[in-house]
Protein backbone atom coordinates (compact mmCIF):
# COMPACT_ATOMS: atom_id res chain seq x y z
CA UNK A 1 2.74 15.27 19.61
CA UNK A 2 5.14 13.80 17.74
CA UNK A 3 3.65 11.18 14.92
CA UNK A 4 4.98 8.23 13.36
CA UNK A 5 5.62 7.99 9.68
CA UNK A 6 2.63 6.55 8.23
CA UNK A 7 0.88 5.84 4.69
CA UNK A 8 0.19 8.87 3.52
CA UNK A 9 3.87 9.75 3.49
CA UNK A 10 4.14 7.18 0.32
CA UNK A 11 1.82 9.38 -2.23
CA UNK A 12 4.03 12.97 -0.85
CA UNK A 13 7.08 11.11 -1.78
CA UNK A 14 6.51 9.53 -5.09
CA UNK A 15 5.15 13.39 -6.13
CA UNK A 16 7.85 15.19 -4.32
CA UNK A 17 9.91 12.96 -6.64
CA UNK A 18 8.20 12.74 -9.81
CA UNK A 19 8.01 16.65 -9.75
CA UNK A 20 11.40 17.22 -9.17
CA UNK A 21 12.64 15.04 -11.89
CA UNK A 22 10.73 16.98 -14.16
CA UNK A 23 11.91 21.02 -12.51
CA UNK A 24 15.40 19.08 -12.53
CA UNK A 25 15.08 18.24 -16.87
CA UNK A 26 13.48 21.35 -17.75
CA UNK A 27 15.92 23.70 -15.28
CA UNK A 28 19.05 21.38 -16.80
CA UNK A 29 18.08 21.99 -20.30
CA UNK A 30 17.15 25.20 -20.21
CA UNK A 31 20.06 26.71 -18.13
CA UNK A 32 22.80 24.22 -18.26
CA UNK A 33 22.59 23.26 -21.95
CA UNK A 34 21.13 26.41 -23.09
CA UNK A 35 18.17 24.68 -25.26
CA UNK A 36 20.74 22.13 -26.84
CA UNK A 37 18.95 20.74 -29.76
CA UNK A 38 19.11 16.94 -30.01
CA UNK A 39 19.31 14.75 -32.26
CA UNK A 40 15.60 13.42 -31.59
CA UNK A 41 14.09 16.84 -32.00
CA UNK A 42 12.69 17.62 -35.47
CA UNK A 43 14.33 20.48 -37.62
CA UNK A 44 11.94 23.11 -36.87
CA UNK A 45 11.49 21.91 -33.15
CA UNK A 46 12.31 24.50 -30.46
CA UNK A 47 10.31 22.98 -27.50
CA UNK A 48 12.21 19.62 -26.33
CA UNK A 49 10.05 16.72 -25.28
CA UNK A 50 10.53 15.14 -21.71
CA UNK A 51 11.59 12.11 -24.11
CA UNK A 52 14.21 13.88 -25.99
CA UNK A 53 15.37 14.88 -22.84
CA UNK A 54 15.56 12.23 -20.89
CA UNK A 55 17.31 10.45 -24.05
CA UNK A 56 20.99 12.62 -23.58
CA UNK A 57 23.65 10.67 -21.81
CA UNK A 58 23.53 13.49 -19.03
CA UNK A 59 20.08 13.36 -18.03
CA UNK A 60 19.21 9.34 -18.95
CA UNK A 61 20.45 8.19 -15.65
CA UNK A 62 18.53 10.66 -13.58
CA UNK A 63 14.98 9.78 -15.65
CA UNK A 64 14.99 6.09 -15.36
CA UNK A 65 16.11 5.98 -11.82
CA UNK A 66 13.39 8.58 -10.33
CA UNK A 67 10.95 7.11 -12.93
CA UNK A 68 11.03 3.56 -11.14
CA UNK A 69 11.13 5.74 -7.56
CA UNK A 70 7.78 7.49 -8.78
CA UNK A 71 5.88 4.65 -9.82
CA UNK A 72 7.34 2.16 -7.10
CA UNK A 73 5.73 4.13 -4.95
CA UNK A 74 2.70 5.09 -5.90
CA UNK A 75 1.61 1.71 -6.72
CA UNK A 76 2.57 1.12 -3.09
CA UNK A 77 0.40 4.08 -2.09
CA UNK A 78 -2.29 2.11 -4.07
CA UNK A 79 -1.54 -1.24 -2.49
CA UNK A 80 -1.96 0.75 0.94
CA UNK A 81 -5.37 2.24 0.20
CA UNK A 82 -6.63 -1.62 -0.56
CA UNK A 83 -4.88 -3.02 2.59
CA UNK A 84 -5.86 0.01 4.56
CA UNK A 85 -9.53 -0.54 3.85
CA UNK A 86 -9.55 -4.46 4.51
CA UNK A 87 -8.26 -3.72 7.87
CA UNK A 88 -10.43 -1.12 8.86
CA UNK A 89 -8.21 1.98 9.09
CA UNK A 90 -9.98 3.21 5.96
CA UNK A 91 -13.75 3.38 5.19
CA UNK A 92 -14.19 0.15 4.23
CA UNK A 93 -15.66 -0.81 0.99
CA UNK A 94 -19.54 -2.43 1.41
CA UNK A 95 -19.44 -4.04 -2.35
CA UNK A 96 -17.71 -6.87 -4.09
CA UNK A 97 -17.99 -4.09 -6.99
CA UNK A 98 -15.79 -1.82 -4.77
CA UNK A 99 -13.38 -4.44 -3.98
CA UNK A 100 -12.73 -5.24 -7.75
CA UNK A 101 -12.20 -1.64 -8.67
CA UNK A 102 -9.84 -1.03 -6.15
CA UNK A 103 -8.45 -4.40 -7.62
CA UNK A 104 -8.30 -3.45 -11.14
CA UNK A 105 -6.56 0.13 -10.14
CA UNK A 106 -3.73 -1.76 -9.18
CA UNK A 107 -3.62 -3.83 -12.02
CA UNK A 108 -3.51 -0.56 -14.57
CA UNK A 109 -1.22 1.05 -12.30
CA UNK A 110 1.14 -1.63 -12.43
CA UNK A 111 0.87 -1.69 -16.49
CA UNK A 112 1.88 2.17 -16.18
CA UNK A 113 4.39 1.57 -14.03
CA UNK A 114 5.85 -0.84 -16.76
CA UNK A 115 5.41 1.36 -19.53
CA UNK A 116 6.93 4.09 -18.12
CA UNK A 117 9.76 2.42 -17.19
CA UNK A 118 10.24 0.63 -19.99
CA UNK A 119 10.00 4.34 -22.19
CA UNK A 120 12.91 5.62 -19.84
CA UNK A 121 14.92 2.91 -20.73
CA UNK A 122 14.21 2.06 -24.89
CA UNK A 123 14.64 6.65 -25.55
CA UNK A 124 13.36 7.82 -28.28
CA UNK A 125 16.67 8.59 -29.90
CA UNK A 126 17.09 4.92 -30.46
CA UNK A 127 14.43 2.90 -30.17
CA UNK A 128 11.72 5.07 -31.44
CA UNK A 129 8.86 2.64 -32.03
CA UNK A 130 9.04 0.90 -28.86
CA UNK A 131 9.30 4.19 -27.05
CA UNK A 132 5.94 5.22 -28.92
CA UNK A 133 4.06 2.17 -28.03
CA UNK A 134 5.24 2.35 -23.86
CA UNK A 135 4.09 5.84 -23.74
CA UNK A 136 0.72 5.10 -24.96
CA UNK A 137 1.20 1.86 -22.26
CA UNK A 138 1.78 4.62 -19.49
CA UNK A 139 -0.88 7.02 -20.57
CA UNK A 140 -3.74 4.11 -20.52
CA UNK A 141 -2.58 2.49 -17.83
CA UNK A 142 -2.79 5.16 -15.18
CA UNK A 143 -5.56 7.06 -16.81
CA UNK A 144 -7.82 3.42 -16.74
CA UNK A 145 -6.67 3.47 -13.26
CA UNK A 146 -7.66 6.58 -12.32
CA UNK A 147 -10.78 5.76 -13.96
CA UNK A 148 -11.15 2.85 -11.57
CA UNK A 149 -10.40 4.80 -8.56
CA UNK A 150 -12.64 7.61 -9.56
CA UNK A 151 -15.32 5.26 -9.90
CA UNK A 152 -14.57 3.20 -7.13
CA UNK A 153 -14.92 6.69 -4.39
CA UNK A 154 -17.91 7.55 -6.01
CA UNK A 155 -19.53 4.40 -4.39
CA UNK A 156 -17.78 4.81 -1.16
CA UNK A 157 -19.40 8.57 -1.06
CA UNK A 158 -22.67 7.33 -1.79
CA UNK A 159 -22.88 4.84 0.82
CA UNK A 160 -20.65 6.91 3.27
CA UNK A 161 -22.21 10.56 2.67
CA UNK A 162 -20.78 11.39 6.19
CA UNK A 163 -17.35 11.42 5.30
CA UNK A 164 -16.03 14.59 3.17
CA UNK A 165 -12.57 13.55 2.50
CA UNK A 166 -14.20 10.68 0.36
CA UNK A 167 -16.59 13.63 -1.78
CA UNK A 168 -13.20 16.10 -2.11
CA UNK A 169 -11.29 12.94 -2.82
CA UNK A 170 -13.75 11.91 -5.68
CA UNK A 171 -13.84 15.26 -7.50
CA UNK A 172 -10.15 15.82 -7.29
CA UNK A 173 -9.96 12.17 -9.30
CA UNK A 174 -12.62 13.29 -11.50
CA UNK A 175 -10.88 16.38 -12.97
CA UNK A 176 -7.94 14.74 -13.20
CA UNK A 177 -9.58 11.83 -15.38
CA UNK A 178 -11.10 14.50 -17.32
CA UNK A 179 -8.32 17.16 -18.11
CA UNK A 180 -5.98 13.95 -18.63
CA UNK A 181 -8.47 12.36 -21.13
CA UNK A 182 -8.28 15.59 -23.21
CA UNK A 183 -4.85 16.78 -22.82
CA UNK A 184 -3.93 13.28 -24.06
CA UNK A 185 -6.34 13.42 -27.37
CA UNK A 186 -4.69 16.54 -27.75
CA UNK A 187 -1.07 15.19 -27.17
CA UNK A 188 -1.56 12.57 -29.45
CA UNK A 189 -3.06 14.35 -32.34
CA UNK A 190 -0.66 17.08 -32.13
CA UNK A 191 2.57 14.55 -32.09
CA UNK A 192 1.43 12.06 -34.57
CA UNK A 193 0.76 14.59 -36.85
CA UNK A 194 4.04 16.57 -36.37
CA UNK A 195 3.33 19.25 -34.60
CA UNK A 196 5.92 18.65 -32.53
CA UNK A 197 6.26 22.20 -30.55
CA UNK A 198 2.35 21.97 -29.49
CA UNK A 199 3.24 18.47 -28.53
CA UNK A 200 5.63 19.29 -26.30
CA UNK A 201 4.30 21.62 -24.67
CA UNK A 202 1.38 19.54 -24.32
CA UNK A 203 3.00 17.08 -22.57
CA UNK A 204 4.71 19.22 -20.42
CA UNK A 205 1.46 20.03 -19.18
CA UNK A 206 0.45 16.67 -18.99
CA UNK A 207 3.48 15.54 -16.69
CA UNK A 208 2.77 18.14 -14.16
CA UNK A 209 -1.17 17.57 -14.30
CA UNK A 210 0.17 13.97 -13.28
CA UNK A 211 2.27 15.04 -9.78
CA UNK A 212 -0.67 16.76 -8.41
CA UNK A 213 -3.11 13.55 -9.33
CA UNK A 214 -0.38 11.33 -6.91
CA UNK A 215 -0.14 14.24 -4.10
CA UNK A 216 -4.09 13.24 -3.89
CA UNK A 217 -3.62 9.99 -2.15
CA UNK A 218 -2.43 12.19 0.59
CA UNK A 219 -5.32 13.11 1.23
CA UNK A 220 -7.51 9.62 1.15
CA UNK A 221 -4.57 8.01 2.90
CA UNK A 222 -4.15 10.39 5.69
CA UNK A 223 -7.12 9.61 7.97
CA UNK A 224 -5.29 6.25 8.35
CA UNK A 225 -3.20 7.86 11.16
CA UNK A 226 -6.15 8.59 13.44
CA UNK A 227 -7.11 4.56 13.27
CA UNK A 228 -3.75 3.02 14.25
CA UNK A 229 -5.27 1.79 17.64
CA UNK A 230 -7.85 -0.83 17.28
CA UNK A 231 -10.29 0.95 18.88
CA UNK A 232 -10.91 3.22 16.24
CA UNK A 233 -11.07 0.65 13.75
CA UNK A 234 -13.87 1.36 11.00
CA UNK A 235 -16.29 -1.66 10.26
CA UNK A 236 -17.86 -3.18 7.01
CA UNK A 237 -21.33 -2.08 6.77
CA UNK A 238 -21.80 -5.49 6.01
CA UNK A 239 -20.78 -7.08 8.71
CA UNK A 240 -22.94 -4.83 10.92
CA UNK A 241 -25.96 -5.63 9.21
CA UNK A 242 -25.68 -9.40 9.66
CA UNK A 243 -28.37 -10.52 11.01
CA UNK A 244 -30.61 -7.58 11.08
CA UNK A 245 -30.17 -3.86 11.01
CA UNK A 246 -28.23 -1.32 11.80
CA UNK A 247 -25.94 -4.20 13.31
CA UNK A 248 -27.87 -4.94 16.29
CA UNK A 249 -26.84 -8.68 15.53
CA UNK A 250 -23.41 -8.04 15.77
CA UNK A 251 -23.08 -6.47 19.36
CA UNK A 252 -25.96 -8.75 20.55
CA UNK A 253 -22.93 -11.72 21.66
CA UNK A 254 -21.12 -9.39 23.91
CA UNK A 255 -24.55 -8.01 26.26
CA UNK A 256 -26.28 -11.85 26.36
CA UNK A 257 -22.58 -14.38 26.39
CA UNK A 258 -23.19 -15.80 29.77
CA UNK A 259 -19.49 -15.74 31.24
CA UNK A 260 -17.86 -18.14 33.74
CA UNK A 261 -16.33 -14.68 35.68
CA UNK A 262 -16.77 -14.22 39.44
CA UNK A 263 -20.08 -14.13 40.79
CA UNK A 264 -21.28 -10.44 41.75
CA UNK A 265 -24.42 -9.73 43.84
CA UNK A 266 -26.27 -7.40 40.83
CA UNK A 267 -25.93 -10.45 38.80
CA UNK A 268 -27.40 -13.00 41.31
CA UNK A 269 -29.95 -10.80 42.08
CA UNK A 270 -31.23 -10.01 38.27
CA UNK A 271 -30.99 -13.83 38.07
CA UNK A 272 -32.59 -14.77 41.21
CA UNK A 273 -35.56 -12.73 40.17
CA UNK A 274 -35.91 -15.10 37.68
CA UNK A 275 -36.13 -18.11 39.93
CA UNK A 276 -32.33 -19.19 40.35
CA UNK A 277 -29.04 -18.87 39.55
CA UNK A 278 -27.30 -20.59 36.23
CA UNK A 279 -30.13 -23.41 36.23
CA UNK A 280 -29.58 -24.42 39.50
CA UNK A 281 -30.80 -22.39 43.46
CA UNK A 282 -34.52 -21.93 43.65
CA UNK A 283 -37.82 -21.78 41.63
CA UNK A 284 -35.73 -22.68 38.11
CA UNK A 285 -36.76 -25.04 35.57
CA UNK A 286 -33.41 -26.76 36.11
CA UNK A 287 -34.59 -26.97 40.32
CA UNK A 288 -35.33 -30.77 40.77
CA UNK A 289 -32.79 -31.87 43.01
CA UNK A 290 -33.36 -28.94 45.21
CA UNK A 291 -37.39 -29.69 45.35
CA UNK A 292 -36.47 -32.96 46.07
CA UNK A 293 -34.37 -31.99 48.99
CA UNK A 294 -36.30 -28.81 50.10
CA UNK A 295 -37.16 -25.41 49.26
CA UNK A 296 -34.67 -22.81 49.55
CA UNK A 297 -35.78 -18.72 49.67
CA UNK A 298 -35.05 -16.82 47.45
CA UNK A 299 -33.21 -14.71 49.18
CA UNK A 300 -30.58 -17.01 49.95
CA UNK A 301 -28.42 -16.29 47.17
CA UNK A 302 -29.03 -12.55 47.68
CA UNK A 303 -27.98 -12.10 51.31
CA UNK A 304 -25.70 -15.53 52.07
CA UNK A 305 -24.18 -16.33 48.91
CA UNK A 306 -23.78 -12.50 47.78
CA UNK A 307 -21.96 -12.25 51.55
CA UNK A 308 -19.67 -14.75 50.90
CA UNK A 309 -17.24 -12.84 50.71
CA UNK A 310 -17.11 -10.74 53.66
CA UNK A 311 -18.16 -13.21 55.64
CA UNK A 312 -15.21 -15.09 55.02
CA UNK A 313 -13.09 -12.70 56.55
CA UNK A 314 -14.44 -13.75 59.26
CA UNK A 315 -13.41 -17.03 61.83
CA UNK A 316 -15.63 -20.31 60.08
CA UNK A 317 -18.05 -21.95 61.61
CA UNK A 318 -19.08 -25.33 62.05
CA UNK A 319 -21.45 -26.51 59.69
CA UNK A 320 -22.73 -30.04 60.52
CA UNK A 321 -23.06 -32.25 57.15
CA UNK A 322 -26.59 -33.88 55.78
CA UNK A 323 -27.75 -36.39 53.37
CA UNK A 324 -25.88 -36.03 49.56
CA UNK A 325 -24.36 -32.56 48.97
CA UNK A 326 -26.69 -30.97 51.16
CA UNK A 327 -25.70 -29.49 54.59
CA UNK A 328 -27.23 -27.53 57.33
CA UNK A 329 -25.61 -24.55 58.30
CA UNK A 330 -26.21 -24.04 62.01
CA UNK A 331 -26.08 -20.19 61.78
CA UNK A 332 -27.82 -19.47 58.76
CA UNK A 333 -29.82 -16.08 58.94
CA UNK A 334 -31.96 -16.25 55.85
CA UNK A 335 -35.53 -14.46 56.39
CA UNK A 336 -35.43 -15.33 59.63
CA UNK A 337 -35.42 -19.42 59.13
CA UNK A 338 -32.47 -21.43 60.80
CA UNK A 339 -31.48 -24.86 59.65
CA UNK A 340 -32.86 -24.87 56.57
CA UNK A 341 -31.49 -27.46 54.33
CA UNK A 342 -29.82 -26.33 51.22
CA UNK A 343 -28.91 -28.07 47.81
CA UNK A 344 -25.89 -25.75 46.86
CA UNK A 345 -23.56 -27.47 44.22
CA UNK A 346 -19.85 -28.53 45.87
CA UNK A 347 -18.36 -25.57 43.66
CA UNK A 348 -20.13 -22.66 46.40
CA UNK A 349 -18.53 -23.76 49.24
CA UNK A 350 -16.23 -21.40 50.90
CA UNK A 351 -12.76 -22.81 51.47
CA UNK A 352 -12.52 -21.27 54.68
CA UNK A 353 -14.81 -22.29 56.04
CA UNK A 354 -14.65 -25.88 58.07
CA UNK A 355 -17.67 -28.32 57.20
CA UNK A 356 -17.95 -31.64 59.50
C-alpha cells in the first residue's frame, strides 16, 4: 500500500537536516581544512566550537540556511501535534491544563527558533556578546519547551494508560530534558570559565543529543496516518462524558431522533404496540379525531399500511369517500372486519390508487 506523505514526515526532516549540518561542519573542518584554527578559537584551543565554525565565510552560508530549515520545521511538527489533537487524529487532550502546555511549547519553541537563528547570523567572530546571549535564548527556549511537552504527555498517559506510544513518548522527552539540563550546566560552566576544549566538546554532544530529541515527534506524530478517515477519529473524553458517563449522553441522539425516513413495517409495529403510529392511528394519547370517528384495530397499520407497498403493484380499487378525511375502503381485510371506517391523515394515501 502505498501511503501519502503525512505529519510525521516534518520531525524526520527537520532531524535528517539538523544532523547533517552538523556531520557536514565537523567532516568539512576536520578533512577539508585540516583543523584550521580560527580566529575565534582561543590560543590553546584545539577543539573548534559549532560557533567558530559556522563563523568562516565557507561554512556561514550552509549554518544559517539549514538552521532556519531545522527549526522551521520542527516548530511546524509542533504546530501539527496541537492541530492534530484538536481534530481528533491524535489522542486528544481532556484538560484546559493540557491545552496550555501544548500552547506554551510552541511559544518556547518559537523563542529557540529565534535565538538560534539569530546566533547563526550575529557569529561569534564578530559579534560576540550578542552571539552569547542567543545561545543561551536557544538553549532555554527549547529545553522550557521540552519541559512543557514532557509534562504535557505525562497527563495524556495518565488519563490514556491504553496507549503506549504516549508512555515511550514521555520517557524519551524525559531523558532528553534531563541529559540536556546537565550537559548545559556543564556547557556553560566549562565555557564561561575558559575551558574552552571541554566546552566544545560539550556542545558537540549537546547538538547531537538535540537531533535525536526532534526524530521523537516521529513517533507521537505517526499514529496520525491511521486516523485520516473520519471514522477513526479519536474523541475528547470530555465530550463523551457530557451528560453522564462513559458517554452514554452523547450516542443517546442518534438511537431515540425520531426521523421523517420511509415508513418500514418493524417500525410500525414497535410503535403500534404502543397504541399508534407518530401520535396519530389507534389507542394513542394523540387519538381524538380517530375516537371521534371510530375505532380502528390495531392491526391495521401492521397488515394494510405495512402492505402498502406491494399492494400497490397491484390494479387500484375503488374506494368510496366518507365524512372529513375519512373513507371506507370497500375491500379492506383487517381481522376479518370490512368497511370499517378509518381516520388515516391525507399524507397515507397511496397515489395509485383511485379514491371517489
Amino acid at each position: 500500500m502505498i501511503y501519502r506523505p503525512s505529519y510525521f514526515l516534518l520531525p524526520i526532516l527537520s532531524g535528517c537536516v539538523w544532523l547533517g549540518m552538523l556531520l557536514g561542519m565537523l567532516i568539512g573542518w576536520v578533512v577539508d581544512t585540516h583543523r584550521e584554527h580560527y580566529v575565534s578559537m582561543d590560543a590553546n584551543q584545539h577543539v573548534a566550537y559549532i560557533s567558530d565554525i559556522g563563523a568562516s565565510p565557507k561554512f556561514k552560508p550552509m549554518f544559517i540556511a539549514l538552521c532556519v530549515v531545522t527549526t522551521v520545521t520542527l516548530d511546524l511538527s509542533f504546530l501539527a501535534d496541537r492541530w492534530l489533537r484538536h481534530a481528533g487524529r491524535l489522542t486528544a487532550n481532556n484538560s484546559r491544563g493540557q491545552k496550555v502546555l501544548g500552547v506554551l511549547t510552541i511559544i518556547f519553541a518559537i523563542i529557540g527558533t529565534a535565538g538560534l537563528i539569530l546566533l547563526s547570523v550575529f557569529d561569534v567572530a564578530h559579534h560576540k556578546n550578542l552571539h552569547d546571549g542567543f545561545l543561551l535564548c536557544f538553549l532555554g527556549g527549547y529545553v522550557i519547551s521540552a519541559i512543557c511537552i514532557c509534562w504535557e504527555y505525562q497527563r495524556l498517559g495518565i488519563h490514556n494508560r491504553d496507549k503506549r506510544v504516549l508512555r515511550v513518548s514521555f520517557w524519551i522527552k524525559l531523558t532528553f530534558v534531563l541529559v540536556e539540563i546537565v550537559l548545559a550546566i556543564i556547557f556553560v560552566s566549562l565555557t564561561f570559565t575558559n575551558h574552552t576544549n571541554g566546552g566544545a566538546i560539550v556542545e558537540w554532544i549537546i547538538a547531537f543529543i538535540f537531533a535525536f530529541y526532534i526524530f521523537s515527534f516521529a513517533i507521537d506524530l505517526y499514529p496520525a496516518v491511521h486516523t485520516r478517515n473520519i471514522k477513526h477519529r479519536i474523541r475528547e473524553k470530555a465530550d463523551d462524558m457530557k451528560g453522564g458517563h462513559n458517554g452514554t449522553a452523547g450516542h443517546m441522539s442518534d438511537s431515540t431522533m425520531v426521523q421523517d425516513g420511509p415508513v418500514t413495517v418493524s417500525e410500525m409495529e414497535a410503535t403500534n404496540a404502543n397504541g399508534g403510529y407518530r401520535g396519530y392511528g389507534v389507542g394513542g394519547a394523540n387519538n381524538n379525531a380517530s375516537t371521534a370517528q371510530g375505532n380502528v384495530p390495531s392491526g391495521y397499520y401492521d397488515t394494510t399500511y405495512g402492505e402498502s407497498a406491494a399492494r400497490a403493484t397491484r390494479s387500484p380499487r375503488a374506494n368510496k369517500t366518507a365524512v372529513g378525511s375519512a373513507f371506507v375502503e370497500d375491500s379492506l381485510r383487517t381481522n376479518g372486519h370490512d368497511g370499517l371506517q378509518v381516520n388515516e391523515p391525507q399524507q397515507a394515501y397511496q397515489p395509485s390508487r383511485t379514491y371517489q
